[in-house]
PDB file of N, CA and C in Angstrom:
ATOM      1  N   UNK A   1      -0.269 -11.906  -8.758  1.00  0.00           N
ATOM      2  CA  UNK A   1       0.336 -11.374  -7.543  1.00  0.00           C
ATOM      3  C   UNK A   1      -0.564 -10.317  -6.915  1.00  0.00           C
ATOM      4  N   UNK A   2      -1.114  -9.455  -7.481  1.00  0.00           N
ATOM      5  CA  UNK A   2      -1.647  -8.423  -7.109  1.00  0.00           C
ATOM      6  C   UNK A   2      -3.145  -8.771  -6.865  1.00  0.00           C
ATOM      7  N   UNK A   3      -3.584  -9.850  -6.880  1.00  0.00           N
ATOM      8  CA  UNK A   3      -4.950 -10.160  -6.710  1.00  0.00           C
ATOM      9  C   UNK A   3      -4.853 -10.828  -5.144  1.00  0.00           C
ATOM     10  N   UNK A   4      -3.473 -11.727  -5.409  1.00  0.00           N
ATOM     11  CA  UNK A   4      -3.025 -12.731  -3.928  1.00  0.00           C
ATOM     12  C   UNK A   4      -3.477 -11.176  -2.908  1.00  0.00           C
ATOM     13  N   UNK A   5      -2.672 -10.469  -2.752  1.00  0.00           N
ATOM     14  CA  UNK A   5      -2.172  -9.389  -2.454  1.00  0.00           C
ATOM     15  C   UNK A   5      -3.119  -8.490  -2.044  1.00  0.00           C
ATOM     16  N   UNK A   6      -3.680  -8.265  -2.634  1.00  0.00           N
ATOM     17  CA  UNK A   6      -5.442  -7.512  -2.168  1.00  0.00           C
ATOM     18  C   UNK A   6      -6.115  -8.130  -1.701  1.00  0.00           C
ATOM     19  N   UNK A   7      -6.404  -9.576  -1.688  1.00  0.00           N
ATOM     20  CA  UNK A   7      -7.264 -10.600  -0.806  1.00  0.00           C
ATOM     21  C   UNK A   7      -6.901 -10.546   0.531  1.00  0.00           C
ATOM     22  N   UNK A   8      -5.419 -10.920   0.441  1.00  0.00           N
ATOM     23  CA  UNK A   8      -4.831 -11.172   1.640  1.00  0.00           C
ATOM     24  C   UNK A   8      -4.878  -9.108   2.589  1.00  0.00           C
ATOM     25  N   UNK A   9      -4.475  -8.590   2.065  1.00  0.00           N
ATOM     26  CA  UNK A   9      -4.416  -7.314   2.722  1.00  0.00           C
ATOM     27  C   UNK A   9      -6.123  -7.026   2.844  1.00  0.00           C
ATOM     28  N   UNK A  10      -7.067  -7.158   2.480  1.00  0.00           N
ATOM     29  CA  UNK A  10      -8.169  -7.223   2.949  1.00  0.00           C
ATOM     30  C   UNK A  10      -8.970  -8.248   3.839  1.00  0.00           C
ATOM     31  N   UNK A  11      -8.355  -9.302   3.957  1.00  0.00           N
ATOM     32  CA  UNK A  11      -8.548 -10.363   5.012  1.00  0.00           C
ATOM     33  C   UNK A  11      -7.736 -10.253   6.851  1.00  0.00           C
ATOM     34  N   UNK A  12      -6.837  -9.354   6.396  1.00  0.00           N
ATOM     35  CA  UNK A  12      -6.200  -9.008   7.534  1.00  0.00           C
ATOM     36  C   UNK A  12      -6.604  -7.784   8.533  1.00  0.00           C
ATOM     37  N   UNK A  13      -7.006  -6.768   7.293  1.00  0.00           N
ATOM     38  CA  UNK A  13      -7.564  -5.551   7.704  1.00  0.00           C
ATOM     39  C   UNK A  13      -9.602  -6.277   7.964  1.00  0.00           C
ATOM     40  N   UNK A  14      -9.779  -6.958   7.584  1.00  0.00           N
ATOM     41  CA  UNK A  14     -10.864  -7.384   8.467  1.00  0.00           C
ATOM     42  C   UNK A  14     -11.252  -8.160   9.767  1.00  0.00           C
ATOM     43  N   UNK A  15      -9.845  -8.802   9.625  1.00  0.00           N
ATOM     44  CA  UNK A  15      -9.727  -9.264  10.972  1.00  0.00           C
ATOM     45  C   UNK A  15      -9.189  -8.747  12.105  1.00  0.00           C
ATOM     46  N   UNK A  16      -8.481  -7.555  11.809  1.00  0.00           N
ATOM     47  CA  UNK A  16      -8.366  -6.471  12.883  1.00  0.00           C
ATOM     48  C   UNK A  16      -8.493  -5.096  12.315  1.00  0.00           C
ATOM     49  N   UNK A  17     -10.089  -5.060  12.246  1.00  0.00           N
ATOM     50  CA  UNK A  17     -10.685  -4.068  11.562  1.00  0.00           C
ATOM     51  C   UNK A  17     -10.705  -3.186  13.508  1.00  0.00           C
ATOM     52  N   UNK A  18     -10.439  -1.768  13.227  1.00  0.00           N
ATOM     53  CA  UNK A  18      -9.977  -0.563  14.433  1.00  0.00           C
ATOM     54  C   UNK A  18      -8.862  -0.484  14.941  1.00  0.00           C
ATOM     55  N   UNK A  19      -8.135  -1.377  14.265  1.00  0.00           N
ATOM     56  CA  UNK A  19      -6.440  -1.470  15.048  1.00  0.00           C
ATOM     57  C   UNK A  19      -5.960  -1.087  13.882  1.00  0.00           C
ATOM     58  N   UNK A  20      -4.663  -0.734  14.441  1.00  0.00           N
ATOM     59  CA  UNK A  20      -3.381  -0.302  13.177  1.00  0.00           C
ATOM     60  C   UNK A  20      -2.812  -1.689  13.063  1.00  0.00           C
ATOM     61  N   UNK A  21      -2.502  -1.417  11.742  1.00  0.00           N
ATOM     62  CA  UNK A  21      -1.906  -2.681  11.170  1.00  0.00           C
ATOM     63  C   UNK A  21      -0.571  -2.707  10.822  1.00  0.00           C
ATOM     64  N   UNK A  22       0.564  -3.241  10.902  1.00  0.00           N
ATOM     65  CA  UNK A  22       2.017  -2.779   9.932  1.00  0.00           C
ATOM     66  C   UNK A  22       2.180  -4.325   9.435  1.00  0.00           C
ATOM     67  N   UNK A  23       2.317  -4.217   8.280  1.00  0.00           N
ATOM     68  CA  UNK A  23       2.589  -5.018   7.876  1.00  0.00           C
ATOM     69  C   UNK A  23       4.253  -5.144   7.046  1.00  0.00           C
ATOM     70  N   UNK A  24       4.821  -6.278   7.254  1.00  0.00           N
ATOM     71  CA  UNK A  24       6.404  -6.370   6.488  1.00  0.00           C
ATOM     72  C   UNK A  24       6.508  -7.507   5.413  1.00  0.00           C
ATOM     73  N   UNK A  25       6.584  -6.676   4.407  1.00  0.00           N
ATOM     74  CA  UNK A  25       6.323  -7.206   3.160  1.00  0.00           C
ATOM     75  C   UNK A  25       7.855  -7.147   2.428  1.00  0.00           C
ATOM     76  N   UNK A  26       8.128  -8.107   1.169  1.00  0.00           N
ATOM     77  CA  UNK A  26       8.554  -7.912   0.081  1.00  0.00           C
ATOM     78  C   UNK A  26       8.144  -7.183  -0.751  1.00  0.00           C
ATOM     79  N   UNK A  27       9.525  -6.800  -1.740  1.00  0.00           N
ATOM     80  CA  UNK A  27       9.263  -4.839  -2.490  1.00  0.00           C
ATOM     81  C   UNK A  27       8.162  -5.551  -3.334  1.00  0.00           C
ATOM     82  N   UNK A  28       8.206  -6.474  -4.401  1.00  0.00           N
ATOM     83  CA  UNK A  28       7.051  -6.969  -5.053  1.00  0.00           C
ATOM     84  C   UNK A  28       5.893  -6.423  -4.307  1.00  0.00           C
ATOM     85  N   UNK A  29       5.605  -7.380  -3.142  1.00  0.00           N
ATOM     86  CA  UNK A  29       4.082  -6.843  -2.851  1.00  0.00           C
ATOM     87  C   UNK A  29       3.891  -5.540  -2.206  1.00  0.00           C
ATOM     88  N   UNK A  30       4.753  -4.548  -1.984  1.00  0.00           N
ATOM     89  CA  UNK A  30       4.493  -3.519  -1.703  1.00  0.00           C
ATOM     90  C   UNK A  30       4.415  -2.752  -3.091  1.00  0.00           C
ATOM     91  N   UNK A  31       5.430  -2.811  -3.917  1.00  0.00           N
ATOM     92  CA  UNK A  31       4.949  -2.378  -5.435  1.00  0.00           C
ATOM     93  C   UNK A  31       3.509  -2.881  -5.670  1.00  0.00           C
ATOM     94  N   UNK A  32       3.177  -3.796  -6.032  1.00  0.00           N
ATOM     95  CA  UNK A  32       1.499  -4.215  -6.357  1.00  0.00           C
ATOM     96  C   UNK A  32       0.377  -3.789  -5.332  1.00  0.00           C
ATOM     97  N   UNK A  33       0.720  -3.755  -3.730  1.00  0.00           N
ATOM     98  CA  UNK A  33      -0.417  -3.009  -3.339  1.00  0.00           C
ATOM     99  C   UNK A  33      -0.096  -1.342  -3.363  1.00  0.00           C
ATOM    100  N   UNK A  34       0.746  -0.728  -3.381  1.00  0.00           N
ATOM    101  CA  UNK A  34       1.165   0.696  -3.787  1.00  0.00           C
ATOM    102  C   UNK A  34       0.217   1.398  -4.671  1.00  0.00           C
ATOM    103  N   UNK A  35       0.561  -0.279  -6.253  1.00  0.00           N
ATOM    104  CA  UNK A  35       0.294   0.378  -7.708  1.00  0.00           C
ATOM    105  C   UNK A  35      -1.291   0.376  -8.014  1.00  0.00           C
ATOM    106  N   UNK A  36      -1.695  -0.726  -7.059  1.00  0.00           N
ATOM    107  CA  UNK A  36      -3.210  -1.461  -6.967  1.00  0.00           C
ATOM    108  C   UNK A  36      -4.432   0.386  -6.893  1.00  0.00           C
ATOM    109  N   UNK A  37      -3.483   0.700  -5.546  1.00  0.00           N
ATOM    110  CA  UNK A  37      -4.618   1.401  -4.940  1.00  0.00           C
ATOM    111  C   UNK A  37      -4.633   3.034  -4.997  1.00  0.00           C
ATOM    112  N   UNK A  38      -3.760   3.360  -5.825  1.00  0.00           N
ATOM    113  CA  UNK A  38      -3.668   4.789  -6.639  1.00  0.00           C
ATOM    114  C   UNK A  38      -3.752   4.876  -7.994  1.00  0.00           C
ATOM    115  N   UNK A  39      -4.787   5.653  -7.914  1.00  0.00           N
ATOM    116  CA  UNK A  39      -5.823   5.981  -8.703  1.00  0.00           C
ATOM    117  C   UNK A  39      -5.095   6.531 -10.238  1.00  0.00           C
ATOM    118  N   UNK A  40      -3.737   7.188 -10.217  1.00  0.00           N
ATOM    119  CA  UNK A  40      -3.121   7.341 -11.326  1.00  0.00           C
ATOM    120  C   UNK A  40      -2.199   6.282 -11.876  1.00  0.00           C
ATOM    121  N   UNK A  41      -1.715   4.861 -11.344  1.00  0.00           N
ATOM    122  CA  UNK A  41      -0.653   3.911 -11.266  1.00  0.00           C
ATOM    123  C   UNK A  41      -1.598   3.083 -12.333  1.00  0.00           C
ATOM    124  N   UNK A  42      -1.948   2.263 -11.429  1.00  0.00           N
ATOM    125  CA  UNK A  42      -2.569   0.747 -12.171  1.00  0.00           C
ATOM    126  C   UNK A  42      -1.381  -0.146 -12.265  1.00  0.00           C
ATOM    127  N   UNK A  43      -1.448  -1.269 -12.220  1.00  0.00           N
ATOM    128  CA  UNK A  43      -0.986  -2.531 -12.335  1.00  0.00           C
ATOM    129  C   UNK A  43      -0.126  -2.787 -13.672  1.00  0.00           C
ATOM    130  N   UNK A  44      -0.238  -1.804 -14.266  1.00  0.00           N
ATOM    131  CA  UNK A  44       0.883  -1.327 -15.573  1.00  0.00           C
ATOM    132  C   UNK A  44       1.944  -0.800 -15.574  1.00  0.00           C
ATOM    133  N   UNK A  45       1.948   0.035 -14.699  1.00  0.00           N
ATOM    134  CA  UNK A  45       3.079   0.617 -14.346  1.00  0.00           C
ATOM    135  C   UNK A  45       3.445   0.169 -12.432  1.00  0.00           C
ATOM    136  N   UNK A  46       3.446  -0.870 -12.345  1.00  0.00           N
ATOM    137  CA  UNK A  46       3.821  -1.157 -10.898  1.00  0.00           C
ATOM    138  C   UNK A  46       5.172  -1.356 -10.996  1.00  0.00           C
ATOM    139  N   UNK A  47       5.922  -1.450 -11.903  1.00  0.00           N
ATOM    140  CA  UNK A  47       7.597  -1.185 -12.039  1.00  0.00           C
ATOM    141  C   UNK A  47       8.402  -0.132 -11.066  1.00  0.00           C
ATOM    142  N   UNK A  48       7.576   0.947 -11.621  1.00  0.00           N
ATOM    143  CA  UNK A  48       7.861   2.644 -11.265  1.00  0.00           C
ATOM    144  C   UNK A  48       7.716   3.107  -9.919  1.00  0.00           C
ATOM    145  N   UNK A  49       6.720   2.126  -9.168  1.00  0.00           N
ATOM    146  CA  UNK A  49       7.201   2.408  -7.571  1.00  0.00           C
ATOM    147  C   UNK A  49       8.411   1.801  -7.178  1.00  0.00           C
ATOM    148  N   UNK A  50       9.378   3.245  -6.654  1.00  0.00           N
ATOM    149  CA  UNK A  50      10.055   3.043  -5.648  1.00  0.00           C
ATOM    150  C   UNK A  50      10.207   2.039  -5.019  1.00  0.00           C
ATOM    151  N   UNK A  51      11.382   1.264  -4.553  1.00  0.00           N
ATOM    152  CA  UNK A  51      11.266   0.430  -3.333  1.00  0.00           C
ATOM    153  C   UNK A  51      12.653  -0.292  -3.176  1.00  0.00           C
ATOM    154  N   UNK A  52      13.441   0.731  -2.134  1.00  0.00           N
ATOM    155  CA  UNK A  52      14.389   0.153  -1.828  1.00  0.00           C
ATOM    156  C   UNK A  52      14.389  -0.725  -0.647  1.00  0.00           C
ATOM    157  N   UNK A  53      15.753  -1.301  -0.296  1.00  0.00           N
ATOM    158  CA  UNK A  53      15.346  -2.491   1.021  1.00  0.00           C
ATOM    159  C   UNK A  53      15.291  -1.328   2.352  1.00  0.00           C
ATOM    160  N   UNK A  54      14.688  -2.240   2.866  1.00  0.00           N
ATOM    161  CA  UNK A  54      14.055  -2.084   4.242  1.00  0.00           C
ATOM    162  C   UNK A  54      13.498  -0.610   4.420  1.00  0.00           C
ATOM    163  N   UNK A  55      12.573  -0.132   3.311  1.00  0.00           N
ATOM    164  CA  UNK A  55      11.793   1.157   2.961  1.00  0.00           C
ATOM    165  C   UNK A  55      10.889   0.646   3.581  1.00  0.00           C
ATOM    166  N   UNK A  56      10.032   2.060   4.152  1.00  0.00           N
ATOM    167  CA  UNK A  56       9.035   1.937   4.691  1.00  0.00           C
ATOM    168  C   UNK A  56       7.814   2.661   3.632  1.00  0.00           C
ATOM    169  N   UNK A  57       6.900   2.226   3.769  1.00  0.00           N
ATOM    170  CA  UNK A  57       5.440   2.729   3.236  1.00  0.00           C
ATOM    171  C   UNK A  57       4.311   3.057   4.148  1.00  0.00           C
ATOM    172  N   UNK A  58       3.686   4.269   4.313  1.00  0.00           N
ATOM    173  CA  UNK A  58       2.469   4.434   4.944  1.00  0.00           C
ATOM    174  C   UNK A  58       1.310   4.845   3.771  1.00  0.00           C
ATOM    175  N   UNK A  59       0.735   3.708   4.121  1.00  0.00           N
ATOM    176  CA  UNK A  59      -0.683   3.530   3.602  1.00  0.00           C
ATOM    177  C   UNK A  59      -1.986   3.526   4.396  1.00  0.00           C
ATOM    178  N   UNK A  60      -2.860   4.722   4.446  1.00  0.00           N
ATOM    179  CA  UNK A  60      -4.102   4.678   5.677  1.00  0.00           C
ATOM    180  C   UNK A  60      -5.486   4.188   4.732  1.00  0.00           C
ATOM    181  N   UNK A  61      -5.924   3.344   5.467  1.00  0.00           N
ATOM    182  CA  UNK A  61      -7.024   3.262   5.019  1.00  0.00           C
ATOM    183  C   UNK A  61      -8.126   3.698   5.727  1.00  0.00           C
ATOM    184  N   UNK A  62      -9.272   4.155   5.481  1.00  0.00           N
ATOM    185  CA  UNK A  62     -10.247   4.679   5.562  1.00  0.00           C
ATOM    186  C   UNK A  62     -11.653   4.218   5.037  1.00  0.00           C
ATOM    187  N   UNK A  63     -12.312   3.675   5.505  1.00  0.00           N
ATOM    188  CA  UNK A  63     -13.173   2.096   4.987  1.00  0.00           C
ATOM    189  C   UNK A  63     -13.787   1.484   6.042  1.00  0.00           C
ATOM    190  N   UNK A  64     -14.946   0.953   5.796  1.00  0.00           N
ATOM    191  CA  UNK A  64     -15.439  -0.129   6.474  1.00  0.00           C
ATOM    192  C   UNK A  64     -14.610  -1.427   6.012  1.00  0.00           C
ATOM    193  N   UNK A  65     -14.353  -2.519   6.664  1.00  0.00           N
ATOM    194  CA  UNK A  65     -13.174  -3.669   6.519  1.00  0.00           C
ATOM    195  C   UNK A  65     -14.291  -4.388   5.591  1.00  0.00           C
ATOM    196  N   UNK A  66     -15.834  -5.137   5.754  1.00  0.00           N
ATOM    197  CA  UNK A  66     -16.394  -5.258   4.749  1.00  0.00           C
ATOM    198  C   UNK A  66     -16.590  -5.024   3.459  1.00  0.00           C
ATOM    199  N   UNK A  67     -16.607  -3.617   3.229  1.00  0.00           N
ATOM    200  CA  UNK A  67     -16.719  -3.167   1.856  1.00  0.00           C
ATOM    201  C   UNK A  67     -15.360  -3.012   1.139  1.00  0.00           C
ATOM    202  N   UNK A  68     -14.251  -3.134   1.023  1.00  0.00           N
ATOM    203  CA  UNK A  68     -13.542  -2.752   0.930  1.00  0.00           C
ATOM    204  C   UNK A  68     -13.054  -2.800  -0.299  1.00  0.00           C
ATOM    205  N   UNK A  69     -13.333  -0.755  -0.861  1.00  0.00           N
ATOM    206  CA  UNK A  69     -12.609  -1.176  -2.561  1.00  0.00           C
ATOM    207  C   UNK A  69     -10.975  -0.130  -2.246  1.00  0.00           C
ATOM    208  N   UNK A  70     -10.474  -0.174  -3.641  1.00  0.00           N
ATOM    209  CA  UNK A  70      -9.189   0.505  -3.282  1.00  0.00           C
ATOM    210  C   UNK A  70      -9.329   1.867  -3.345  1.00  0.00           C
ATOM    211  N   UNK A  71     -10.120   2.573  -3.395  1.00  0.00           N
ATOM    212  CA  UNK A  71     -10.107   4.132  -2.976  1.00  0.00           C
ATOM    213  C   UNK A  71     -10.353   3.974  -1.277  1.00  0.00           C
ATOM    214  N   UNK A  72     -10.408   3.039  -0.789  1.00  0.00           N
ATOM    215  CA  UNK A  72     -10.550   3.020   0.623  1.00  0.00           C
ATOM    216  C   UNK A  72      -9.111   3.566   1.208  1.00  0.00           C
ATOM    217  N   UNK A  73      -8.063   2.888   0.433  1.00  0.00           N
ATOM    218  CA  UNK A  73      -6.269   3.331   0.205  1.00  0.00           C
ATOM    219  C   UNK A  73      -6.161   4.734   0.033  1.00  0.00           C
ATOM    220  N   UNK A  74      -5.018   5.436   0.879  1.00  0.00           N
ATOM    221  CA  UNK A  74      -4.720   6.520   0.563  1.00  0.00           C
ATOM    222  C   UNK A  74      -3.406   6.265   0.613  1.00  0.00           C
ATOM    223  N   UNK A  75      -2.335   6.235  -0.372  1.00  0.00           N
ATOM    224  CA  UNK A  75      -0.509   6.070  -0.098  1.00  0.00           C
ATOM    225  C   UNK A  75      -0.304   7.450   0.653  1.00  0.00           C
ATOM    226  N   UNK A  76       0.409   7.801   1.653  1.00  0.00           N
ATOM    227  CA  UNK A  76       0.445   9.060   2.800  1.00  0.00           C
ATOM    228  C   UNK A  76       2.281   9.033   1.727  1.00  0.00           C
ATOM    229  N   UNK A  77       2.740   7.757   1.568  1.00  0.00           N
ATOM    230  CA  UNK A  77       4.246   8.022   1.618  1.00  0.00           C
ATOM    231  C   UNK A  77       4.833   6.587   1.309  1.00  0.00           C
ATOM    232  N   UNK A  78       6.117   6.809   0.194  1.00  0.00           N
ATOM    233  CA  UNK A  78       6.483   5.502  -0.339  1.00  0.00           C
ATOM    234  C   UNK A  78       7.983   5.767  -0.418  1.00  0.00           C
ATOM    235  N   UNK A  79       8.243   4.655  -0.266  1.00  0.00           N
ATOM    236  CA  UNK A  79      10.133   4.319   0.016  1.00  0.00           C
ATOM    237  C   UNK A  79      10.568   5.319   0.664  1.00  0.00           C
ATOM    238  N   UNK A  80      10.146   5.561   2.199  1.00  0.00           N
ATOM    239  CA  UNK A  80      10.710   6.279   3.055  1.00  0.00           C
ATOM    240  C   UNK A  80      11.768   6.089   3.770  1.00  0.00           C
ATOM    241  N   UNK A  81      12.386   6.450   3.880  1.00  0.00           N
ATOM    242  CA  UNK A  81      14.043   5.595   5.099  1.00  0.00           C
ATOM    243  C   UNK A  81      13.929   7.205   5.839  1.00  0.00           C
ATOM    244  N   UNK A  82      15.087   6.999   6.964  1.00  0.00           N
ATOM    245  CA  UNK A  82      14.963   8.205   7.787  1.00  0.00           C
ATOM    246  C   UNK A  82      16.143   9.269   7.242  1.00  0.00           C
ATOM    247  N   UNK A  83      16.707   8.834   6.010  1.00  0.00           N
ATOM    248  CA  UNK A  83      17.790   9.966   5.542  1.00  0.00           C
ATOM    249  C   UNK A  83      17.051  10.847   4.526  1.00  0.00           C
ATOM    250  N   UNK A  84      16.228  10.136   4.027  1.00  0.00           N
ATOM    251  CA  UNK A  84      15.157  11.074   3.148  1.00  0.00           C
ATOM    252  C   UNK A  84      14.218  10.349   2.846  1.00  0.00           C
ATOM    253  N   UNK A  85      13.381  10.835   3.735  1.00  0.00           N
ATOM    254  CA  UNK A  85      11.766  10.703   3.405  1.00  0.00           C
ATOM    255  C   UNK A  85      11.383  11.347   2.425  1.00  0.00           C
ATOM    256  N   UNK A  86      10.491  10.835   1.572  1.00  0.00           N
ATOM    257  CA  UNK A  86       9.586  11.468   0.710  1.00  0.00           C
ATOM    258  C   UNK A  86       8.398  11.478   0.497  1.00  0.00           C
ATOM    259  N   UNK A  87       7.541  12.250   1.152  1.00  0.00           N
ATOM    260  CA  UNK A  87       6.394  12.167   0.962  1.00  0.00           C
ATOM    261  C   UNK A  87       5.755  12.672  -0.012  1.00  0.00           C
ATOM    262  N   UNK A  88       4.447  11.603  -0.544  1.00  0.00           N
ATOM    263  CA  UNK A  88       4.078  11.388  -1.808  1.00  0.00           C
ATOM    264  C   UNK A  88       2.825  12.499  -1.874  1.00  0.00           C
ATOM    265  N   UNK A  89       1.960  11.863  -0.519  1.00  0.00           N
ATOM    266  CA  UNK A  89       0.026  12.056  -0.878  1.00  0.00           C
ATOM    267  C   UNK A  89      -0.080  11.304  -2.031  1.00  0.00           C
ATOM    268  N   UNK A  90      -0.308  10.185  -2.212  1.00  0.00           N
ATOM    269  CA  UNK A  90      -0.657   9.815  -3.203  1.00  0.00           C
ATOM    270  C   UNK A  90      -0.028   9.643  -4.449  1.00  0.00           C
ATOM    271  N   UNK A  91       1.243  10.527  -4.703  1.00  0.00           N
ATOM    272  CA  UNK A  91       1.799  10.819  -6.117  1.00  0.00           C
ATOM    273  C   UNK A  91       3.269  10.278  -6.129  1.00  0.00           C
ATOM    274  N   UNK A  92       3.857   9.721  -7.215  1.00  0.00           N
ATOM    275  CA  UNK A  92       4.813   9.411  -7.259  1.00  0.00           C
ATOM    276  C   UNK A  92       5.656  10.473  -7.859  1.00  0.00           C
TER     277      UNK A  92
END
């Protein structure tokens, strides 16, 4: 899943590499690209992200769309709704 998942989210962000992107995903693949691209998670613990329905995630990337490894990812904020946001930086 998490390999589908990084291909595809790097095939998209190269094809509209300078534009903002939003993408609407299932909690699965927002758990796996969440867990993928912070640096304390890993793909071991992708359980432990958050993710209720219709949560939002901001994830910025910062990267050339070519090169693209996952420190290019910064999570800004995970399972946000507008009754309580929680912002992360990165941390769960």
């Amino acid at each position: 899943l998490a390999g589908r998942v990084l291909s595809t989210v790097r095939r998209i962000m190269a094809e509209r590499e300078g534009t903002v992107v939003l993408l609407v995903c299932h909690s699965w693949v927002n758990k796996a690209l969440i867990a993928s691209v912070m640096p304390d998670m890993g793909l071991s613990r992708m359980q432990e992200v958050p993710q209720r329905n219709c949560a939002v995630n901001v994830i910025d990337f910062c990267g050339e769309a070519s090169g693209m490894a996952t420190s290019d990812f910064k999570v800004l904020g995970i399972d946000l709704m507008a009754s309580d946001a929680r912002l992360c930086e990165g941390r769960l």
